[in-house]
Protein backbone atom coordinates (compact mmCIF):
# COMPACT_ATOMS: atom_id res chain seq x y z
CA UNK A 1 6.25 41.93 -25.49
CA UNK A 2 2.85 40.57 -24.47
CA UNK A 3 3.63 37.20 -25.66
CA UNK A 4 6.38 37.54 -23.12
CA UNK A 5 4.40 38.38 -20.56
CA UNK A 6 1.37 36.01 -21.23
CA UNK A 7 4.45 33.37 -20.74
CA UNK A 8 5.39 34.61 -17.39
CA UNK A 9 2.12 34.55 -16.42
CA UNK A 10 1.38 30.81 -17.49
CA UNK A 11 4.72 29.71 -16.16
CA UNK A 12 3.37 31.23 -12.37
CA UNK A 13 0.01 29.91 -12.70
CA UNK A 14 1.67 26.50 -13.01
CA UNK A 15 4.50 26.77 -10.55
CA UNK A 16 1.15 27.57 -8.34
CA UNK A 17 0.01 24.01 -8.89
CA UNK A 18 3.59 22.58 -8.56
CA UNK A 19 3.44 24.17 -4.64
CA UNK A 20 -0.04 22.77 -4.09
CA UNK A 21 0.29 19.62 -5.14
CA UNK A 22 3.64 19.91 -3.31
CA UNK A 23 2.02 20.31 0.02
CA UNK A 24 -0.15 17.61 -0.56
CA UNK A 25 2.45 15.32 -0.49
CA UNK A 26 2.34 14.35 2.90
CA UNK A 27 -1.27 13.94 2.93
CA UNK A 28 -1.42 11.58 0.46
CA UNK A 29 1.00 9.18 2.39
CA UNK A 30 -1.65 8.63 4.74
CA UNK A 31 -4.78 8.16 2.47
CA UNK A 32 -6.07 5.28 2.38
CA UNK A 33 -4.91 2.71 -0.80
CA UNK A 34 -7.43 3.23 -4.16
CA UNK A 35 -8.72 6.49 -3.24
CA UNK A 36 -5.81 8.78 -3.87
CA UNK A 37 -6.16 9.13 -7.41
CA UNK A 38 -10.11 10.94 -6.72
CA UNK A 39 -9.49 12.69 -3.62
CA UNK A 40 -6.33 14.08 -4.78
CA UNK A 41 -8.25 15.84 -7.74
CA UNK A 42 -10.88 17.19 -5.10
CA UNK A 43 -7.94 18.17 -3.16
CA UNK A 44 -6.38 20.18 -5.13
CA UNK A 45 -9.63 21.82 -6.57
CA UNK A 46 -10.29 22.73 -3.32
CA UNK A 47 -7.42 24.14 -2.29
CA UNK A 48 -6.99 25.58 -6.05
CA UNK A 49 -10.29 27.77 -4.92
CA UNK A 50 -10.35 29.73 -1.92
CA UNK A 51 -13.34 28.02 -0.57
CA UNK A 52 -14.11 27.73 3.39
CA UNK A 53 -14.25 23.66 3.64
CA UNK A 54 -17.49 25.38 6.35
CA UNK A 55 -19.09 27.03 3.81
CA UNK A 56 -18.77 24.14 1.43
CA UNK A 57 -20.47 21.40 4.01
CA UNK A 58 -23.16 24.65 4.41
CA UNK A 59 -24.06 24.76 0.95
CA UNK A 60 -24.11 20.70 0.80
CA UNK A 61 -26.06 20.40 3.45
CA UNK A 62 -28.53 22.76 1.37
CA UNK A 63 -28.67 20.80 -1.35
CA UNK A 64 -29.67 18.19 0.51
CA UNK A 65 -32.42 19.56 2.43
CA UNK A 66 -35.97 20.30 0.97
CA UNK A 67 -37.83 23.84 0.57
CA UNK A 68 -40.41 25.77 -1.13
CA UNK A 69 -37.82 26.04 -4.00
CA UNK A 70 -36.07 22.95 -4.22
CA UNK A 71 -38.88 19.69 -4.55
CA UNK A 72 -35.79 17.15 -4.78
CA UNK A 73 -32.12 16.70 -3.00
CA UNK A 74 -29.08 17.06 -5.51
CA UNK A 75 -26.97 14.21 -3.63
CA UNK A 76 -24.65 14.20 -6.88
CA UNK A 77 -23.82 17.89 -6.15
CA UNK A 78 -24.09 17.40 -2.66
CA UNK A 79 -21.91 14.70 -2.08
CA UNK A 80 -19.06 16.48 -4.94
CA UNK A 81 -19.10 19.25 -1.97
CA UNK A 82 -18.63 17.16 0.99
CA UNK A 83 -15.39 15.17 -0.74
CA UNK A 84 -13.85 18.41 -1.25
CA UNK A 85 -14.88 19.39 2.31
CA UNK A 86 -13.47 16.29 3.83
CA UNK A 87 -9.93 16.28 2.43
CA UNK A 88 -10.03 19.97 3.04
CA UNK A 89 -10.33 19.54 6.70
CA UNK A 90 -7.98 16.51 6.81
CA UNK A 91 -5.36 18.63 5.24
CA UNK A 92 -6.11 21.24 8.05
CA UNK A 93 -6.18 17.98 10.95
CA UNK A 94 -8.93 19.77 11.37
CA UNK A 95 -10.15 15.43 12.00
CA UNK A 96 -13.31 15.84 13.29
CA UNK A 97 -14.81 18.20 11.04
CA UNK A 98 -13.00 15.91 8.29
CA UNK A 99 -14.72 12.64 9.84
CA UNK A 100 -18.32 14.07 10.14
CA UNK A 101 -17.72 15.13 6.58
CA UNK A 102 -16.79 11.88 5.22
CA UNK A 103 -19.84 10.47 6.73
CA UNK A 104 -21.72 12.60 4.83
CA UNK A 105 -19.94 11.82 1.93
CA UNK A 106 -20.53 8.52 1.96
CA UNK A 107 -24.25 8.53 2.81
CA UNK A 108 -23.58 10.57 -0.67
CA UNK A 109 -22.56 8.08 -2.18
CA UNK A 110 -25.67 5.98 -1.09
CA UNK A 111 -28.04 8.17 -2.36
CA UNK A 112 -26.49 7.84 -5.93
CA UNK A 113 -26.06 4.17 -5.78
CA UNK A 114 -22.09 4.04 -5.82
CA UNK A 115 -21.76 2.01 -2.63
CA UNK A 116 -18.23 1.38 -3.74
CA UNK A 117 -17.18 4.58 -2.88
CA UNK A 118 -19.83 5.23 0.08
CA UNK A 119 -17.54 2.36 1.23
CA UNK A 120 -14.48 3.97 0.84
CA UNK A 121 -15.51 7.38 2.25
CA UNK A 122 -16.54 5.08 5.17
CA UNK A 123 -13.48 3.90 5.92
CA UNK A 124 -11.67 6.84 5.98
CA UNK A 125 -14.17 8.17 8.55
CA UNK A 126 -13.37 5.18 10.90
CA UNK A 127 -9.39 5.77 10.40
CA UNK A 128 -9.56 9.53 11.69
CA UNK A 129 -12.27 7.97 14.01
CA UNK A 130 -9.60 5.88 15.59
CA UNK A 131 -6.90 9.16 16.02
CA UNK A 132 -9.75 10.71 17.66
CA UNK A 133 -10.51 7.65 19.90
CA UNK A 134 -13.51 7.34 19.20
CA UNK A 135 -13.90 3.30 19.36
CA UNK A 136 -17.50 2.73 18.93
CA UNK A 137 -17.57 4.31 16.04
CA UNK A 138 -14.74 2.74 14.97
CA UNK A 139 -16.25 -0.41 14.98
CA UNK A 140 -19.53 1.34 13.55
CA UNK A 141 -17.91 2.93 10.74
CA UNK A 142 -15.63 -0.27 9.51
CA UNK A 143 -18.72 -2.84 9.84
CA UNK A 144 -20.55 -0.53 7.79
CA UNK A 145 -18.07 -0.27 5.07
CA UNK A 146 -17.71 -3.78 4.98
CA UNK A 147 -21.60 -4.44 4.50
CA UNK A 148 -21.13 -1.70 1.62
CA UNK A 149 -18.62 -3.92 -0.23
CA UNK A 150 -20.45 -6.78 0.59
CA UNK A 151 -23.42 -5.31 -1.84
CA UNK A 152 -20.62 -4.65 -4.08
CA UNK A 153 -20.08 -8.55 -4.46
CA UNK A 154 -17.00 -7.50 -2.60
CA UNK A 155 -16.29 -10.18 0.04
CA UNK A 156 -12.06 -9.54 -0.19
CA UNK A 157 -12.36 -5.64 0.53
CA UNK A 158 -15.67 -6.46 3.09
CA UNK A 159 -13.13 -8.33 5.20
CA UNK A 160 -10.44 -6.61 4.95
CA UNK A 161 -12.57 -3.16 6.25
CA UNK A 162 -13.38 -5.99 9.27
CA UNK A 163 -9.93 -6.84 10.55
CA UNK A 164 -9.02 -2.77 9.83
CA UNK A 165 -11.70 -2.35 12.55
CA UNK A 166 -10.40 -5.54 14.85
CA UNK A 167 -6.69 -4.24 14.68
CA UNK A 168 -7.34 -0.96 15.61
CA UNK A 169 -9.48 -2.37 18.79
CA UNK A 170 -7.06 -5.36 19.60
CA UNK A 171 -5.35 -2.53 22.81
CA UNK A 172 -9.01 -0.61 23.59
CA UNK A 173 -11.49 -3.11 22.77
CA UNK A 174 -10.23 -6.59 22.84
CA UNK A 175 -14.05 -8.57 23.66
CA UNK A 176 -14.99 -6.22 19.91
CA UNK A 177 -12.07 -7.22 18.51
CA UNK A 178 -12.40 -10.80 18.40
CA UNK A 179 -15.85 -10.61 17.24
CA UNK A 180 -14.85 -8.51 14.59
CA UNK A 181 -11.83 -11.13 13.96
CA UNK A 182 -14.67 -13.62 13.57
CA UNK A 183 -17.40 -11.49 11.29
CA UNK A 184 -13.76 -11.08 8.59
CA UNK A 185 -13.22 -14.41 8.61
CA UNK A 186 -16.93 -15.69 8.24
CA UNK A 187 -17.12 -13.29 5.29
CA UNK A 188 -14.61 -14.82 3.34
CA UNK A 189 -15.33 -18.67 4.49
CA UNK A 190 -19.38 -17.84 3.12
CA UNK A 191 -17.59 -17.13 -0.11
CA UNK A 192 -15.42 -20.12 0.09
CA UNK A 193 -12.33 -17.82 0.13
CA UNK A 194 -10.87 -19.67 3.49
CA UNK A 195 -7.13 -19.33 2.33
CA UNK A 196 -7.22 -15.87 2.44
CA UNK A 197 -8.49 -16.02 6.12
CA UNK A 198 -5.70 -17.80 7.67
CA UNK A 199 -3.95 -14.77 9.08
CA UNK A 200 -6.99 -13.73 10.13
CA UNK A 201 -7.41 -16.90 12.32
CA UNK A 202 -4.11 -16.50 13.60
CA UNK A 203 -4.38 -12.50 14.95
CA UNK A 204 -8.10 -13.83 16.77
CA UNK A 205 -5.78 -17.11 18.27
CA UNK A 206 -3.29 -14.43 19.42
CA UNK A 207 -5.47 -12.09 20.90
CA UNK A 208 -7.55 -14.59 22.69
CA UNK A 209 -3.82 -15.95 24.33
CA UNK A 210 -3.11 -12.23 25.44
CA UNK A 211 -6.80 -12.48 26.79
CA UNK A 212 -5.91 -15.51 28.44
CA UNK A 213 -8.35 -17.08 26.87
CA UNK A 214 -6.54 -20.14 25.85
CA UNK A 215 -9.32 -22.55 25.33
CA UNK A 216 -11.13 -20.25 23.02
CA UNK A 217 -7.53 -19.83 21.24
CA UNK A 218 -6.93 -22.98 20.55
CA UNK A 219 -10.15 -23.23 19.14
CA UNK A 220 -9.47 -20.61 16.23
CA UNK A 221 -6.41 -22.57 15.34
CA UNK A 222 -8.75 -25.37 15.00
CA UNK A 223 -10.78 -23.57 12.57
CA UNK A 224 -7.43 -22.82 11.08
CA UNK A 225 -6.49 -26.59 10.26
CA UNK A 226 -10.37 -26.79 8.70
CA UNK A 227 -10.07 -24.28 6.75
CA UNK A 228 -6.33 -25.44 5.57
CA UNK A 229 -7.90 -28.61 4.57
CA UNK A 230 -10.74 -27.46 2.31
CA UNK A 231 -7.67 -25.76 0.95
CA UNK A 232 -5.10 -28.63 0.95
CA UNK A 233 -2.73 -26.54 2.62
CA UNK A 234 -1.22 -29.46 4.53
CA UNK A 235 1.81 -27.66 6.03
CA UNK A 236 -0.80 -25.24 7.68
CA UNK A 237 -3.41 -27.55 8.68
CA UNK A 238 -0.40 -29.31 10.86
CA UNK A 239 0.87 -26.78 12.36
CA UNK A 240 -2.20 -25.08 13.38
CA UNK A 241 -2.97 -28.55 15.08
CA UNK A 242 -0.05 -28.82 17.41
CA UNK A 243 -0.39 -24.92 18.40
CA UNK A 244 -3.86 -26.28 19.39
CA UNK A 245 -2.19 -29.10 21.99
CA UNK A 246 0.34 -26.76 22.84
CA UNK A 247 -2.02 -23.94 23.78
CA UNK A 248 -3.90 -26.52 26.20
CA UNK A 249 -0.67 -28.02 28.19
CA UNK A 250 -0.07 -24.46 28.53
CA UNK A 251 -3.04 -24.21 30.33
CA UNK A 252 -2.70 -26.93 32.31
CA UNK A 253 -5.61 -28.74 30.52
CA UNK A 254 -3.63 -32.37 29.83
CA UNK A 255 -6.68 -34.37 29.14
CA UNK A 256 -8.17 -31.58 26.25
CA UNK A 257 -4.52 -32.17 24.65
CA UNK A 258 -4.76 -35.32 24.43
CA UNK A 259 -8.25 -35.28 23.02
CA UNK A 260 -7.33 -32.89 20.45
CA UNK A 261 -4.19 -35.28 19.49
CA UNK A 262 -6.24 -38.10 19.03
CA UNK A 263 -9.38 -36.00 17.17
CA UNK A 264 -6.64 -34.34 14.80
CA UNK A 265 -4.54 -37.52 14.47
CA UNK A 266 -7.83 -39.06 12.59
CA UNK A 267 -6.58 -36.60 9.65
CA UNK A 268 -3.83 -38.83 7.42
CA UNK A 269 -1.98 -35.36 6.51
CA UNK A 270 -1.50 -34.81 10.02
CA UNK A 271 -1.04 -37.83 10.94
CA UNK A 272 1.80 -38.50 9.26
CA UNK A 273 3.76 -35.43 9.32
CA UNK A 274 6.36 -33.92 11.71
CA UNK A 275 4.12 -31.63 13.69
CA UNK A 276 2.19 -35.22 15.10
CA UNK A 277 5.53 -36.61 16.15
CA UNK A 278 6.23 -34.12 18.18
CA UNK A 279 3.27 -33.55 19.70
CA UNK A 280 3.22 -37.62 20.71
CA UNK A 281 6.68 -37.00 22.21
CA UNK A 282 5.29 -33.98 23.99
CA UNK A 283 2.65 -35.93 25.44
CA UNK A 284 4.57 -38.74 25.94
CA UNK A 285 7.25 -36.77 28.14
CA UNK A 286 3.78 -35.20 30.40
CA UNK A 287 2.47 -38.75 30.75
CA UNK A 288 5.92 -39.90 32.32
CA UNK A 289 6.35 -36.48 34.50
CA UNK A 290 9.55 -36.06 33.09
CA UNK A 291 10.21 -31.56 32.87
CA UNK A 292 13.42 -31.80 31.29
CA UNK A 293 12.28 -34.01 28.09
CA UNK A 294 9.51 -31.76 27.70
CA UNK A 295 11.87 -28.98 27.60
CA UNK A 296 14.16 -30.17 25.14
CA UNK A 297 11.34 -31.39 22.65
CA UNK A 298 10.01 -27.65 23.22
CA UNK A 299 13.33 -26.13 21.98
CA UNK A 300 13.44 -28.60 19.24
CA UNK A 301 13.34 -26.77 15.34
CA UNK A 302 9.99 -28.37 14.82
CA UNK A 303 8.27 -25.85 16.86
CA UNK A 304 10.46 -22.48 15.38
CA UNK A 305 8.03 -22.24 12.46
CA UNK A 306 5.17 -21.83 14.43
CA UNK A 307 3.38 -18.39 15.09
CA UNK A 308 5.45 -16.53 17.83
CA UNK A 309 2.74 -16.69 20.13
CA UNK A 310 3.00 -20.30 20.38
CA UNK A 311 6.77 -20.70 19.95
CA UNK A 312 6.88 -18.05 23.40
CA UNK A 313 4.30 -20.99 25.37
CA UNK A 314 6.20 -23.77 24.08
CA UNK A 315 9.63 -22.47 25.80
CA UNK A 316 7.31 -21.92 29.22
CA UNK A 317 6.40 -25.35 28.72
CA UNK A 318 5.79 -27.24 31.40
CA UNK A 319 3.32 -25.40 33.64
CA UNK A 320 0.91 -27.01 36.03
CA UNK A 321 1.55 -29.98 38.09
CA UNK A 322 3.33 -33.17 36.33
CA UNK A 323 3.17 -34.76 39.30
CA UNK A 324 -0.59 -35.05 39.05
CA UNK A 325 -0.56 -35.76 35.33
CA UNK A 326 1.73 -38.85 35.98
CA UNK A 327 -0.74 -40.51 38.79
CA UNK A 328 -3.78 -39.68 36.88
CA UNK A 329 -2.28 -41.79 33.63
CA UNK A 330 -1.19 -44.86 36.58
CA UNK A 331 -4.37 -44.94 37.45
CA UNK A 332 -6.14 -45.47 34.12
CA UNK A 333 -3.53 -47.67 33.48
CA UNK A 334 -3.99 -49.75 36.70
CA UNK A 335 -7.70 -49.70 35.58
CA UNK A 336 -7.21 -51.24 32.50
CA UNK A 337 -5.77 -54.37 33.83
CA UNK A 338 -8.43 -54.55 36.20
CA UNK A 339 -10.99 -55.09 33.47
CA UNK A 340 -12.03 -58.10 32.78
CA UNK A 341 -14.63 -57.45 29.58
């Protein structure tokens, strides 16, 4: 008889933990990747004990204050309590509260020399500090994680926690965006880790065009076709060249194209490959004034394996005045025969 019942009793205890982890389902799906594993154990033992998530951050907070009875902080303890806080309130949505306490949690994590984790704790304070629109500290929160992994040794995760900040500003805070853009992929070029920067350069070249901004776009796929050849990724490095020239006949800026043509054409990767002859056409068609060749080289397949970006300026092309491109190239041409040297 009481074996029966001590059975009963075990099997409700444990159907208990079936619904709570059972709830936390959803949860989970939106924590961020390596940290479920921890915060799902503080999750559970906090909502396994009736604890206030308030009174937990009150009794942290203690710990980490001094008094007549307590000569040193106990950030261990401390920081145990704000976790369970944190994923307490995020469970709630309660995200401010769960924000602040992540915050704390990862100053925590400081104190006890784990800046791995104070890292982690960091980001997810930035992530419910961008559903509560909070974009300074968005940008704040996600440069300071990424200088946490960076004394880690961590340069992969440091720029990663970068672009995380740049993508979430790209609509709100384009200008801190970019910069952020450029602080992910300086991280990883430091470390000589350019490969794994190229769609990096590619989302800062795409923003800058929805800036308008092309000059300064063209420019990052520039640094693109660098950093593809320290890499040898030839395919790349060409086609981040002729989204360069296209960028600048987009902008009506005929003599920087041809510049950059001639500049990148001093490459022998690029200068033999597909991506040069059609730029030469391109130009070609511009020096002659002629809208309808430039067209059809625009729609040729060369240009479909570009970013989209690019592929959606190439079918605008041409813009500007042809007209004035044509004269301008007669003249130095008229020029030339002129001199005598």
């Amino acid at each position: 008889m009481f074996v029966g019942l001590e059975l009963h009793e075990s099997q409700r205890a444990a159907g208990s933990l079936v619904l709570i982890q059972r709830k936390l389902v959803p949860a989970e799906q939106a924590w961020e990747s390596g940290q479920r594993s921890g915060e799902e154990a503080a999750a559970v033992a906090a909502m396994a004990s009736s604890s206030d998530p308030d009174k937990l951050m009150t009794k942290a907070d203690k710990l980490t204050k001094l008094s007549f009875t307590r000569w040193n902080a106990d950030w261990k303890s401390a920081t145990s309590l704000y976790e369970q806080a944190a994923i307490a309130y995020r469970f709630r949505k309660d995200n401010e509260k769960a924000k602040d306490a992540f915050e704390k949690a990862s100053k925590g994590q400081e104190m006890i020399s784990s800046p791995w984790d104070a890292a982690k704790h960091m980001e997810s304070a930035a992530a419910l500090a961008k559903e509560l629109g909070r974009w300074n500290e968005v940008s704040d929160f996600y440069r300071r994680a990424s200088e946490l992994y960076r004394e880690c040794g961590r340069p992969q995760p440091a720029s990663d926690a970068l672009a995380k900040g740049a993508s979430a500003l790209e609509e709100k805070s384009p200008e801190e965006a970019i910069k952020m853009y450029d602080e992910a992929c300086s991280v990883l070029e430091e470390d000589g880790k350019e490969q794994m920067a190229f769609d990096l350069y590619r989302a800062a070249a795409a923003l800058y065009v929805k800036m308008e901004k092309y000059s300064d776009g063209a420019s990052f796929f520039l640094r693109l076709g660098s950093a593809a050849d320290k890499c040898n990724a030839i395919n790349s490095q060409c086609k981040a060249y002729l989204s360069a020239i296209i960028i600048y006949l987009y902008a009506h800026d005929f003599q920087q194209a041809q510049k950059c043509y001639n500049d990148c054409s001093e490459v022998q990767a690029f200068l033999n490959s597909d991506q040069n002859r059609c730029a030469s056409k391109l130009l070609s068609a511009y020096e002659e004034g002629d809208a309808e060749e430039i067209k059809r080289i625009a729609q040729s397949s060369a240009f479909n394996h570009l970013d989209h970006v690019v592929i959606r300026l190439a079918r605008k092309l041409p813009t500007g005045d042809l007209q004035a491109i044509k004269k301008a190239d007669d003249g130095e041409e008229s020029l030339d025969e002129d001199d005598l040297t």
